[in-house]
Protein backbone atom coordinates (compact mmCIF):
# COMPACT_ATOMS: atom_id res chain seq x y z
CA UNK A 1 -35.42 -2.81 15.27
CA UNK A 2 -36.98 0.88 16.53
CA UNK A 3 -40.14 0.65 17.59
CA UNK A 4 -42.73 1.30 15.54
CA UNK A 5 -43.72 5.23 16.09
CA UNK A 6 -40.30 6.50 15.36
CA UNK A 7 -39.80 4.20 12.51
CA UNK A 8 -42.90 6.05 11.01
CA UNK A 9 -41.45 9.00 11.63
CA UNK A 10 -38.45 8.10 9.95
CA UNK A 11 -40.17 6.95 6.89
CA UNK A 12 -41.31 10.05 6.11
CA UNK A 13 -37.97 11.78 7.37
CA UNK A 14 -36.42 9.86 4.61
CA UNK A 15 -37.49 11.95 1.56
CA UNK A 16 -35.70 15.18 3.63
CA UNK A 17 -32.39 13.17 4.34
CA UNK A 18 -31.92 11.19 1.82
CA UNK A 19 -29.85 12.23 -0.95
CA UNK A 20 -31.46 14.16 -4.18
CA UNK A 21 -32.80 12.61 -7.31
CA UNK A 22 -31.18 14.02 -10.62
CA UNK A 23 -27.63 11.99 -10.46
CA UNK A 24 -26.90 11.26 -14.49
CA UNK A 25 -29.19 8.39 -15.89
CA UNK A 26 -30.88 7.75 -12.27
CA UNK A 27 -34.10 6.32 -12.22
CA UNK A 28 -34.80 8.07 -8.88
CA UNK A 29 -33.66 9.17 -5.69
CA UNK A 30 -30.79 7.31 -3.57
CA UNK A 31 -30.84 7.02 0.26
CA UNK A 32 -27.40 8.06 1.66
CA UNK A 33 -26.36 5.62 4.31
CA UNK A 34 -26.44 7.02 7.79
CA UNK A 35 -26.28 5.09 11.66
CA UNK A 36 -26.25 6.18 15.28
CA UNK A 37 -25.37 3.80 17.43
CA UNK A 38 -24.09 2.95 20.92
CA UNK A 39 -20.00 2.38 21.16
CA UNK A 40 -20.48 0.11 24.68
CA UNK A 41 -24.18 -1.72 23.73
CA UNK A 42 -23.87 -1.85 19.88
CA UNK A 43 -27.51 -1.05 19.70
CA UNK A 44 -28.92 1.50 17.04
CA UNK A 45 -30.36 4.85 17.66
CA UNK A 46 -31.26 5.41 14.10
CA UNK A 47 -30.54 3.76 10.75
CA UNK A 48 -30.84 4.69 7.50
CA UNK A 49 -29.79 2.74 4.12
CA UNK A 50 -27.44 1.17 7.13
CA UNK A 51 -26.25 -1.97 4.93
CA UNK A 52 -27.04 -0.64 1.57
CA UNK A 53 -23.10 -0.53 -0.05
CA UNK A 54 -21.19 2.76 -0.38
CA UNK A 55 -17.58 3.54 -1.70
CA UNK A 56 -15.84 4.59 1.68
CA UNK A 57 -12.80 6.55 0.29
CA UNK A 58 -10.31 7.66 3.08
CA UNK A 59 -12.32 5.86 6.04
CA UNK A 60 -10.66 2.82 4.55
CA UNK A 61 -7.61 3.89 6.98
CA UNK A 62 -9.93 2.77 9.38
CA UNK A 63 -9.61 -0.63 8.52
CA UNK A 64 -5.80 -0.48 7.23
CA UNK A 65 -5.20 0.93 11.04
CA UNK A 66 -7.31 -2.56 12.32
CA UNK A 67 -5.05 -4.72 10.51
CA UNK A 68 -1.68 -2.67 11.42
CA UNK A 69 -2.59 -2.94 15.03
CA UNK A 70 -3.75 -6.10 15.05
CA UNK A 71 -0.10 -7.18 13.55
CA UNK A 72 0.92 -5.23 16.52
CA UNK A 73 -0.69 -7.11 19.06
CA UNK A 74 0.16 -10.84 18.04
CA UNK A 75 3.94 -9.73 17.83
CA UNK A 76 4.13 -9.89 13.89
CA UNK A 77 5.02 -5.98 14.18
CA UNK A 78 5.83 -3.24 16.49
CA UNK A 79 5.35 0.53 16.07
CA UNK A 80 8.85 0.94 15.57
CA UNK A 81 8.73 -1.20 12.63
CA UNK A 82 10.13 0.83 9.63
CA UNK A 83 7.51 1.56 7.11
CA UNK A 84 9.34 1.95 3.41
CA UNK A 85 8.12 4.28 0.78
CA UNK A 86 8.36 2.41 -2.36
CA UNK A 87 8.50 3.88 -6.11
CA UNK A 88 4.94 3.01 -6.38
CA UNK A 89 3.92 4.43 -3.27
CA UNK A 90 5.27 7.81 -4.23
CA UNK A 91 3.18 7.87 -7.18
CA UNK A 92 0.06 7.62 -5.24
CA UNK A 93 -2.55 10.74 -5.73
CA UNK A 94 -3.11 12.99 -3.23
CA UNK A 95 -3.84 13.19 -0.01
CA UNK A 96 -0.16 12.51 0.62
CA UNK A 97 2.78 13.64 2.22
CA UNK A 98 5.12 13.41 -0.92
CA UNK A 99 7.89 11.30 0.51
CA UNK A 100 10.50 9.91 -1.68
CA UNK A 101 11.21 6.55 -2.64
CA UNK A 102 13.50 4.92 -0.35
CA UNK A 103 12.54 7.36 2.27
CA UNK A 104 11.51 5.22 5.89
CA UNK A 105 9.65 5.83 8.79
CA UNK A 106 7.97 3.63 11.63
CA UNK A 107 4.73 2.54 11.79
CA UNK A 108 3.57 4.68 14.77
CA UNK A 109 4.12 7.72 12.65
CA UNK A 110 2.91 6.21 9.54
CA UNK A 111 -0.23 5.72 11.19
CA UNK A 112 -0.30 9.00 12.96
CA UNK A 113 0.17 10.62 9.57
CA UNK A 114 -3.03 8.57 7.83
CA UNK A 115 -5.11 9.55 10.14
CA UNK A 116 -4.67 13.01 10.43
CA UNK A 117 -3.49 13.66 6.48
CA UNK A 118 -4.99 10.90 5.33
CA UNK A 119 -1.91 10.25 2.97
CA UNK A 120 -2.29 7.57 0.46
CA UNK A 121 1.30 7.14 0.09
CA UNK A 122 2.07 6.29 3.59
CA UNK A 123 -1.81 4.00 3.28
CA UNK A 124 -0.38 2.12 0.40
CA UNK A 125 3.48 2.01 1.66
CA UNK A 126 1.91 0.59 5.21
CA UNK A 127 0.04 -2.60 3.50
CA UNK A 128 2.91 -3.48 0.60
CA UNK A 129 5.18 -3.36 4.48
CA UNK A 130 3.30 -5.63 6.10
CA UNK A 131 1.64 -7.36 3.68
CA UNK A 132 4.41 -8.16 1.21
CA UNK A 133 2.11 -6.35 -1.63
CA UNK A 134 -1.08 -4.19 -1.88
CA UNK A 135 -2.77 -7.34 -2.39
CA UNK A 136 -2.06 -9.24 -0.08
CA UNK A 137 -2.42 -6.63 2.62
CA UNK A 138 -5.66 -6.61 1.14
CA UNK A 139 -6.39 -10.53 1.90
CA UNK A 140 -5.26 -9.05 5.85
CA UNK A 141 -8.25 -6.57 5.82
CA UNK A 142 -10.63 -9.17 3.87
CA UNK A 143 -9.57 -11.93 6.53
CA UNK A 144 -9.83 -9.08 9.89
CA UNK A 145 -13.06 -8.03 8.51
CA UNK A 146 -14.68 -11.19 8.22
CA UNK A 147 -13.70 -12.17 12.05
CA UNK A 148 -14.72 -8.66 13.91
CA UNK A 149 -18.47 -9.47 11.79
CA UNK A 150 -18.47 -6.69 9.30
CA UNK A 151 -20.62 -8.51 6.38
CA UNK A 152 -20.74 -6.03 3.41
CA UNK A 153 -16.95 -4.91 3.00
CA UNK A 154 -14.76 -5.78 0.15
CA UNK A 155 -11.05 -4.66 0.30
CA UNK A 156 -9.06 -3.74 -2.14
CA UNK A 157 -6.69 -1.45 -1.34
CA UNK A 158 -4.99 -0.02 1.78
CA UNK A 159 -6.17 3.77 1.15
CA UNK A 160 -9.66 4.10 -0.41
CA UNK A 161 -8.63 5.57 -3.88
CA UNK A 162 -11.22 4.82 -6.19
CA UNK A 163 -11.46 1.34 -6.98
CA UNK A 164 -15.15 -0.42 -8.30
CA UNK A 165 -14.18 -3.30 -6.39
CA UNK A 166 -14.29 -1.73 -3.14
CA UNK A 167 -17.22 -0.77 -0.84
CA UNK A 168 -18.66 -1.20 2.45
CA UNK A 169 -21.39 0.06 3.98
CA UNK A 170 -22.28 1.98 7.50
CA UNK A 171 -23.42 -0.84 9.72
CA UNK A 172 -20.13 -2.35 8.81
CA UNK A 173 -18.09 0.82 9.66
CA UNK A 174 -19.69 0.80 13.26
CA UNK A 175 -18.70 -2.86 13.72
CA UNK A 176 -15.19 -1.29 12.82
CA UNK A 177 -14.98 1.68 14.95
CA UNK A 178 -16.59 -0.48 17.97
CA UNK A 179 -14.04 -2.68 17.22
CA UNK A 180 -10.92 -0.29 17.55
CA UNK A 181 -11.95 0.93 20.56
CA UNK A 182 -12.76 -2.33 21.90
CA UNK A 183 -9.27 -4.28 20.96
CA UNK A 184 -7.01 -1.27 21.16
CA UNK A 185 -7.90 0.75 24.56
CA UNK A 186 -4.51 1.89 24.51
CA UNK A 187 -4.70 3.59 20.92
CA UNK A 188 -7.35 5.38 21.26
CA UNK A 189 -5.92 8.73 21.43
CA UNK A 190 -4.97 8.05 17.11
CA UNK A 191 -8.10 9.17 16.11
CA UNK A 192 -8.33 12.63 18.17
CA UNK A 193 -5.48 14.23 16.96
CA UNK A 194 -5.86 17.26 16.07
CA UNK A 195 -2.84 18.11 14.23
CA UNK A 196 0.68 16.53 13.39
CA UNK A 197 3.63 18.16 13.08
CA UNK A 198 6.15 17.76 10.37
CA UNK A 199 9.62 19.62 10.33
CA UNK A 200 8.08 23.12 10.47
CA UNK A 201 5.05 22.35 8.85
CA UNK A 202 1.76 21.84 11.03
CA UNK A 203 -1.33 19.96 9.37
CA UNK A 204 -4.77 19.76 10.80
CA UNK A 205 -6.92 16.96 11.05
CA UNK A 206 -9.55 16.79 7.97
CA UNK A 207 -11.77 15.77 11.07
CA UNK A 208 -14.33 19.36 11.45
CA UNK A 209 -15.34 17.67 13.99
CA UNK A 210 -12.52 17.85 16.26
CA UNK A 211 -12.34 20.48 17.88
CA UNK A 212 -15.62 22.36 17.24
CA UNK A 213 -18.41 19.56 18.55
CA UNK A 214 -18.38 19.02 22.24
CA UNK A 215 -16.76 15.31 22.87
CA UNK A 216 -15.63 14.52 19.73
CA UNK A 217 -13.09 11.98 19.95
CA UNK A 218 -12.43 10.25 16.46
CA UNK A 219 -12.39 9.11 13.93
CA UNK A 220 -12.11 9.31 10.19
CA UNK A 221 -13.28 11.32 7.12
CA UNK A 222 -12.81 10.20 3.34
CA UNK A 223 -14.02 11.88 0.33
CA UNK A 224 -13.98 10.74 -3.56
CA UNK A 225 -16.63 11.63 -6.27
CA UNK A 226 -17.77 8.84 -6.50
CA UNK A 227 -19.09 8.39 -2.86
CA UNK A 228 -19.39 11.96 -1.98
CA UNK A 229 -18.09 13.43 1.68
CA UNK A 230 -18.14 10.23 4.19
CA UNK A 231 -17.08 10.41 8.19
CA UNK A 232 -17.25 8.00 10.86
CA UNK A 233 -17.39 10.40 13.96
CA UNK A 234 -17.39 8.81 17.67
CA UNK A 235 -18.11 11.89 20.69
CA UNK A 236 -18.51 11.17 24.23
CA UNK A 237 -20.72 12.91 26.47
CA UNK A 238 -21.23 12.02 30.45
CA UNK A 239 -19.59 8.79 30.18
CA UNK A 240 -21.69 7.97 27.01
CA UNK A 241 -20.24 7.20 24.39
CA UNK A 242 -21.89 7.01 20.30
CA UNK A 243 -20.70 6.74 16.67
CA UNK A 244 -22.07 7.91 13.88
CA UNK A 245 -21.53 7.35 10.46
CA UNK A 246 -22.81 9.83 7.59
CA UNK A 247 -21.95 9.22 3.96
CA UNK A 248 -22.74 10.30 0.14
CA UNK A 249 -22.50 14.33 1.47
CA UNK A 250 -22.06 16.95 -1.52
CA UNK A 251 -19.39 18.67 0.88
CA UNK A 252 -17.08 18.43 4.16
CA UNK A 253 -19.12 21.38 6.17
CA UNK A 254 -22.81 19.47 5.48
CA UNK A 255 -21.36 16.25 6.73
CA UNK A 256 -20.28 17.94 9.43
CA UNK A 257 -23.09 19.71 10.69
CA UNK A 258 -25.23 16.96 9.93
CA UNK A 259 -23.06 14.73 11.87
CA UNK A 260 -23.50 17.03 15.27
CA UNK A 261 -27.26 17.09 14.77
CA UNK A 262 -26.90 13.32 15.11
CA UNK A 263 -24.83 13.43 17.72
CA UNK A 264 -26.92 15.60 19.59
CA UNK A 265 -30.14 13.20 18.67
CA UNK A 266 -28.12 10.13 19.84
CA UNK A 267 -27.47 11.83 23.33
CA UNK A 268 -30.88 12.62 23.68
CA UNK A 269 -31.77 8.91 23.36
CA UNK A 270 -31.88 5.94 25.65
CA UNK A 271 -28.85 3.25 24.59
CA UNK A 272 -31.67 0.35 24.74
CA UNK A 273 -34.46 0.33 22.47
CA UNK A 274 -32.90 -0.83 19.16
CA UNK A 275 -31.68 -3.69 17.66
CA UNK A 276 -27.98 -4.98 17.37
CA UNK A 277 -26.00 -3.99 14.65
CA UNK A 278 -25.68 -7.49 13.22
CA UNK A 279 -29.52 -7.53 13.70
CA UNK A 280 -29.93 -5.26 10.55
CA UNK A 281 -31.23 -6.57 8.08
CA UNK A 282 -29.29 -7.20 4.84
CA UNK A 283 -29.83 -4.72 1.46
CA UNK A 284 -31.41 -5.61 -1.59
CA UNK A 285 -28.87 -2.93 -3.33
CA UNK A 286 -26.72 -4.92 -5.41
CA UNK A 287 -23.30 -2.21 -5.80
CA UNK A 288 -22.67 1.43 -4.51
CA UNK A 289 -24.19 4.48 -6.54
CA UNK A 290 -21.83 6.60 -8.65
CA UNK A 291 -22.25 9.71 -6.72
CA UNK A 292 -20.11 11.21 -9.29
CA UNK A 293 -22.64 13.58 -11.13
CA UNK A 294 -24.28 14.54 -7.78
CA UNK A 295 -20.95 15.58 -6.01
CA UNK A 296 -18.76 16.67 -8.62
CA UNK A 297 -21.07 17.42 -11.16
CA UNK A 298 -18.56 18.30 -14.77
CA UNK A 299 -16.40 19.64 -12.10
CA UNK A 300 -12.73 18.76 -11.90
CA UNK A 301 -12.05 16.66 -8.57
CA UNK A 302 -10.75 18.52 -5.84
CA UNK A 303 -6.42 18.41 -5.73
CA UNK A 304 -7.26 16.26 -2.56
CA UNK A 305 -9.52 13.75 -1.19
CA UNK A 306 -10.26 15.29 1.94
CA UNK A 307 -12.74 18.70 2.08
CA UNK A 308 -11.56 21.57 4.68
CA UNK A 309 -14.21 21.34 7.41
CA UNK A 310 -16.86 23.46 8.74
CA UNK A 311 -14.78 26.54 9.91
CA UNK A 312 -17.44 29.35 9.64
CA UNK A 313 -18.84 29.94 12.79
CA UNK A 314 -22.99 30.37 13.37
CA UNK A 315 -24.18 29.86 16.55
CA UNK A 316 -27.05 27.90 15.76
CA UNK A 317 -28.28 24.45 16.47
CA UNK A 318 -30.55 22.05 15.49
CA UNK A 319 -32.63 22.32 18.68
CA UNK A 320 -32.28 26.71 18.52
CA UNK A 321 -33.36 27.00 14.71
CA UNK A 322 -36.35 24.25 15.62
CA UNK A 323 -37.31 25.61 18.93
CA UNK A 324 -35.76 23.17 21.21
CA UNK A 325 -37.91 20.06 19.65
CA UNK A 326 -35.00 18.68 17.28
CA UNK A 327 -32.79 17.03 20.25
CA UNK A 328 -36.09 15.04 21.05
CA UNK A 329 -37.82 14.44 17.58
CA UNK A 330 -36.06 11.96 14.75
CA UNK A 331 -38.38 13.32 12.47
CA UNK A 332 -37.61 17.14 12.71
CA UNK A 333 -33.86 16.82 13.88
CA UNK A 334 -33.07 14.31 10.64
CA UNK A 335 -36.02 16.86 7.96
CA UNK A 336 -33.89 19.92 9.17
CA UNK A 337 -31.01 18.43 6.89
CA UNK A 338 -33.04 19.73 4.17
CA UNK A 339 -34.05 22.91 5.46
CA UNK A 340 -32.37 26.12 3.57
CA UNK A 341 -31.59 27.49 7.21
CA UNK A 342 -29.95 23.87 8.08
CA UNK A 343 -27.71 24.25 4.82
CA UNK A 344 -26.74 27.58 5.56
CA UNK A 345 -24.86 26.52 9.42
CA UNK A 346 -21.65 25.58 10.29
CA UNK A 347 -19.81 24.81 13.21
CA UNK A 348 -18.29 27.35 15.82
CA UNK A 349 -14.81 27.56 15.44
CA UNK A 350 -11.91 25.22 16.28
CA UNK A 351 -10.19 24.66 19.04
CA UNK A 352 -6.22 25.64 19.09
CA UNK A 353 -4.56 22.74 17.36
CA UNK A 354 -2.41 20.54 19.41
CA UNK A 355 0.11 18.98 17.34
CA UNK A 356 2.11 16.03 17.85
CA UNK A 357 5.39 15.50 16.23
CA UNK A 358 6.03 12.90 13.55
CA UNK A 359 9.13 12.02 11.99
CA UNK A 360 10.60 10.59 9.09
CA UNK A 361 13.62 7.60 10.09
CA UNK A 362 13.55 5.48 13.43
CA UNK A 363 13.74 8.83 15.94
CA UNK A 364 13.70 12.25 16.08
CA UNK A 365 17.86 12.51 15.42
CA UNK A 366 17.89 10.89 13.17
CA UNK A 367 14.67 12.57 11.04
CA UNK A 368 16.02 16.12 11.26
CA UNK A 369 19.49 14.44 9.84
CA UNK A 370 17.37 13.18 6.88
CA UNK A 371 15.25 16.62 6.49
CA UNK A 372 18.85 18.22 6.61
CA UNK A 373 20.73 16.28 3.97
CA UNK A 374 17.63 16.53 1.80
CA UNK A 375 17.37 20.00 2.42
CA UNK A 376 20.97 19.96 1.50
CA UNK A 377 20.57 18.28 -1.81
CA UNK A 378 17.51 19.86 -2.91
CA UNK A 379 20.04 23.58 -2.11
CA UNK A 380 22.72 21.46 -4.37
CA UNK A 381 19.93 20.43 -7.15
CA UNK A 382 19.19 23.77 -6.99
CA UNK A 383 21.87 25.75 -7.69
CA UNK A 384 22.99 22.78 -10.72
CA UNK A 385 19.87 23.93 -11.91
CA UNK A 386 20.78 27.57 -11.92
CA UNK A 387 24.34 26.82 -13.26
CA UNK A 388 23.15 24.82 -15.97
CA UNK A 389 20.89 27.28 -16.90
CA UNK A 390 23.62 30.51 -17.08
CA UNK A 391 26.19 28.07 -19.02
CA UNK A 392 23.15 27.13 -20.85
CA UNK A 393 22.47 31.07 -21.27
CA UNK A 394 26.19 31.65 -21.86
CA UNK A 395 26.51 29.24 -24.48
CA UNK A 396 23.13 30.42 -26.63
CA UNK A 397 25.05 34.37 -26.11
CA UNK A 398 28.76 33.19 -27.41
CA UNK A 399 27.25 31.25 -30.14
CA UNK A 400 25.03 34.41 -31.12
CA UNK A 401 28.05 36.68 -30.71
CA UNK A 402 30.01 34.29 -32.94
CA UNK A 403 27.37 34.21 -35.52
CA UNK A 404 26.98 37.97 -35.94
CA UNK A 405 30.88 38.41 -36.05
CA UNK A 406 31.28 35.48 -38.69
CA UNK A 407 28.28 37.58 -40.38
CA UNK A 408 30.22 40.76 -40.38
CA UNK A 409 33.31 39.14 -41.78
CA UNK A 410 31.52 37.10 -44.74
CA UNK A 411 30.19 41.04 -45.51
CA UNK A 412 33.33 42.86 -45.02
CA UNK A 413 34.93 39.71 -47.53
CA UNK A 414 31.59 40.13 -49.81
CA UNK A 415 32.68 43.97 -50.09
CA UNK A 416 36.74 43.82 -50.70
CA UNK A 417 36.14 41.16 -53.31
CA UNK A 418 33.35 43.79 -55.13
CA UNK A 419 35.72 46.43 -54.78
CA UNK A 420 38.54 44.28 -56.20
CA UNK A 421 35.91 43.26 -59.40
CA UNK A 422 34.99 47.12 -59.86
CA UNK A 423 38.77 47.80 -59.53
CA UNK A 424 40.13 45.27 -62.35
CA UNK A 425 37.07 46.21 -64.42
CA UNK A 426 38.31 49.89 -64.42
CA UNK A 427 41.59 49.86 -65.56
CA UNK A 428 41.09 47.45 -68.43
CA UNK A 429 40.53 49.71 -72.33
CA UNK A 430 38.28 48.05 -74.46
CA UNK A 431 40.49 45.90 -77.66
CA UNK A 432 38.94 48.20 -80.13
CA UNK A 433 40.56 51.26 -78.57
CA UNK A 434 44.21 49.76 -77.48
CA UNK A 435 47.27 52.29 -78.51
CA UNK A 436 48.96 49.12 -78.51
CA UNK A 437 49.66 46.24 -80.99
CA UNK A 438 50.32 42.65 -80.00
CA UNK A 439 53.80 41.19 -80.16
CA UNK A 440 53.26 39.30 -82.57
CA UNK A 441 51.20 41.51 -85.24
CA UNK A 442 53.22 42.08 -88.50
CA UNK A 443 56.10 44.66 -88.99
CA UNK A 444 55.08 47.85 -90.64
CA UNK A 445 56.65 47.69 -94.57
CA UNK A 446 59.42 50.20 -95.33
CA UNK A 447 58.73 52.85 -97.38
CA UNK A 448 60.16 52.77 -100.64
CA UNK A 449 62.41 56.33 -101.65
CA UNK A 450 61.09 58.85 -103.07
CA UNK A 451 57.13 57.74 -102.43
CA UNK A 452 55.59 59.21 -99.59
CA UNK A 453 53.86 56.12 -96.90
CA UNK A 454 51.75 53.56 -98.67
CA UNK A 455 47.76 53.77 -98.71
CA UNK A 456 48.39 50.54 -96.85
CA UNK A 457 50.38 51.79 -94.04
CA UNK A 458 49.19 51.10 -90.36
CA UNK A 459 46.75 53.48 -89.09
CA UNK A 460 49.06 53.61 -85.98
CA UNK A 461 51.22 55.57 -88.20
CA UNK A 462 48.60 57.25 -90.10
CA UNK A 463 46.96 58.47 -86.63
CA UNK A 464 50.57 59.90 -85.74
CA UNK A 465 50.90 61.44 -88.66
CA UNK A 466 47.48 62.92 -88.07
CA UNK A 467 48.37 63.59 -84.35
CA UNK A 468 51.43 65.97 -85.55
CA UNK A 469 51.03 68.27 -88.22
CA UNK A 470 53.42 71.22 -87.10
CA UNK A 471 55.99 68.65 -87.65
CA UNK A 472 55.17 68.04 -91.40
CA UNK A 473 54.49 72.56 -91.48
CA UNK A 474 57.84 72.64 -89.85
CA UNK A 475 59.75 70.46 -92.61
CA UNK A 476 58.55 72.04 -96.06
CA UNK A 477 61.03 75.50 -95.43
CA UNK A 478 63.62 73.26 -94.63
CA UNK A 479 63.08 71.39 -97.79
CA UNK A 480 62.79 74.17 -99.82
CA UNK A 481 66.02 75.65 -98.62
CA UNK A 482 68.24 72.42 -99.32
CA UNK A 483 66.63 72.97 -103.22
CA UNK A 484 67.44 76.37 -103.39
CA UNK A 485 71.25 75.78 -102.17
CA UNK A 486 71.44 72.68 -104.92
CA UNK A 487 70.31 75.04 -108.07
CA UNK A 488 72.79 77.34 -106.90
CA UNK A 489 75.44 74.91 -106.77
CA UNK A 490 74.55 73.45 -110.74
CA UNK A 491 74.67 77.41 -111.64
């Protein structure tokens, strides 16, 4: 345990560090975990909340990369075992690397890829590979955690997505990173990459440690809402090498700067004067915090669980903005978390990236042949898509052409028959005035000698009669001369 001056200290560093009161139906403040410690003697430099239990999001990898190795070392794997992306991995949120289903690549890039984009597809593809499901890659981690003497971890999952189930805490996350570099010497260099490269693409390390602290050399960030920002961070400085583990951070560039200030309090310290890990004692906390409200707030979740990094660069340090005293003080290096000056740094810039190449398929070859006959397929898919859509477009154009035309023609139809109705309508007298009789109306009676036409007779007649009266003029002189010429005759 620390001795008993700097635990005071601490005590009354813990209302600056520890995280704020005010998360939604919170009785009070919570204590985010936090541990320095030394990677050779497994003693503690300083310990906060160190067993208390905390969601660990991505730094799960951590332990899916124990088991994966360990598989490695008995002979029950190699890294050139071929890790296959199932239907269900595919669906996994992001982080990922969107493979498709079927799609396979070996377990030395797999790994590569989780701990540098911290993909949960390839996470979750890796443990239903080697562990014939999720679950019972899960009973792998359960069982590996259990022997290397972590004691608050549950597993449920190779990836960290949000699961109730699942938490661990930061004493148990330094077991696991002294662990890794203890039984896997010659894997150390996974957790310092800076960047992988992918086809074309190049993708930094979620790490903002790497690269911008002096001797950083692993390991692993994670981020959900639920447990806030989360790293475990190992640096090495003359020879001396320390983790530390920071967790329950509101974003990626406070973890990260409050990470360094440990690291740079850790350094300052002798390797000797605190107790074991396993020493610690055990939390009264019965489950994690929901550090949902606090984090995320009514916020949508970020598109991915890993936050950008510190990339703003300052200048300052702990020790500058406190006049030199933070490197040797607990109590003002770990209350300058809280200070509005503290808040406000961020780390100097990265270094250039150096990436190393990963691959989909067993080599190189044969990845860019993959990457090219997708390529080629998603050009094909394409351009069916395009086709489809102009025959689509053609087909909505000819059927609109062919409705307007059939319009015009029911019109021009609707006209000819109106003109044919106006037509017939025309030419047709009314009965009343016909100038013709039917065929079979009665014959007109003879008129009997000597009488002039009947009152009876048609009106036909009677309107011809009527219609020529020069005729009737015309015939009285004529009459009147064939009388004349018959007196003369009786004389």
């Amino acid at each position: 345990m620390l001795n008993h001056t700097i635990g005071r200290h601490l005590a009354r560093a813990v209302a600056a560090v520890a995280l704020l009161a005010g998360l939604a139906g919170a009785a009070g403040a919570v204590t985010v975990p936090i541990l320095v410690a030394d990677v050779d003697s497994g003693r503690v430099v300083y310990a906060q909340a160190p067993t208390d239990p905390w969601y660990p999001a991505s730094i799960t990898k951590l332990m899916t990369t124990y088991v994966a190795l360990d598989l490695v070392r008995q002979g029950r794997a190699s890294m050139d075992t071929l890790i296959t992306i199932s239907p269900a991995a595919a669906a996994e949120p992001p982080s990922k690397m969107g493979f498709k289903p079927g799609t396979q690549l070996t377990l030395g890039n797999a790994l590569k890829i989780i701990m540098v984009k911290s993909a949960n597809d390839v996470a979750f593809a890796i443990g239903e590979s080697l562990g014939g499901s999720v679950d019972g890659f899960a009973s792998m981690m359960n069982d590996a955690a259990h022997r290397i003497g972590m004691q608050d971890s549950r597993w449920y999952n190779p990836n960290g997505l949000p699961d109730p189930r699942q938490w661990t805490s930061a004493r148990d996350m330094a077991v696991l990173a002294r662990a890794l570099i203890r039984d896997f010497p010659d894997n150390r260099d996974l957790f310092s990459i800076s960047a992988i490269q992918f086809g074309g693409a190049v993708i930094p390390n979620h790490n903002g440690l790497l690269g911008r602290y002096p001797g950083t050399d692993g390991m692993k960030t994670g981020f959900i809402c639920s447990g806030g920002f989360n790293v475990v961070a190992t640096a090495t400085r003359n020879g001396r090498r320390i983790i530390a583990i920071v967790m329950g951070q509101p974003s990626a560039r406070e973890r990260d700067v409050k990470t360094a200030d440990l690291f740079d309090y850790g350094f300052a310290q002798d390797n000797g004067s605190g107790p074991s890990l396993d020493a610690l004692p055990t939390s009264s906390v019965g489950a994690p915090p929901d550090m949902r409200a606090y984090v995320c707030g009514g916020k949508k979740a970020p598109p991915i669980d890993e936050g950008p990094g510190a990339v703003t660069a300052s200048g300052a340090s702990a020790a500058q903005l406190l006049g030199g005293a933070a490197a040797n003080s607990p109590a003002l290096a770990l209350a300058a978390f809280s200070s509005p000056a503290m808040r406000a740094r961020s780390l100097p810039p990265r270094a250039p990236l150096q990436p190393v190449a990963v691959w989909i398929g067993r080599d190189p070859a044969e990845g860019q042949q993959i990457l090219a006959q997708q390529a080629a397929e998603a050009q094909a898919a394409a351009a069916n898509v395009r086709n489809a859509r102009l025959e689509a477009a053609k087909a909505r154009r000819e059927a609109a052409l062919a409705k307007r035309q059939a319009a015009k023609e029911a019109a021009a139809q609707a006209r000819a028959a109106k003109t044919t109705t106006k037509s017939a309508a025309g030419s047709a007298l009314p009965h009343s005035a016909s100038a013709y009789t039917s065929s079979d109306a009665p014959a007109m009676p003879e008129a009997k000698p000597g009488k002039g036409l009947t009152k009876a007779k048609p009106a036909a007649h009677k309107a011809a009669t009527k219609a020529a009266p020069a005729t009737k003029a015309s015939a009285k002189p004529v009459a009147k001369a064939h009388a004349k010429k018959a007196a003369k005759a009786d004389e």
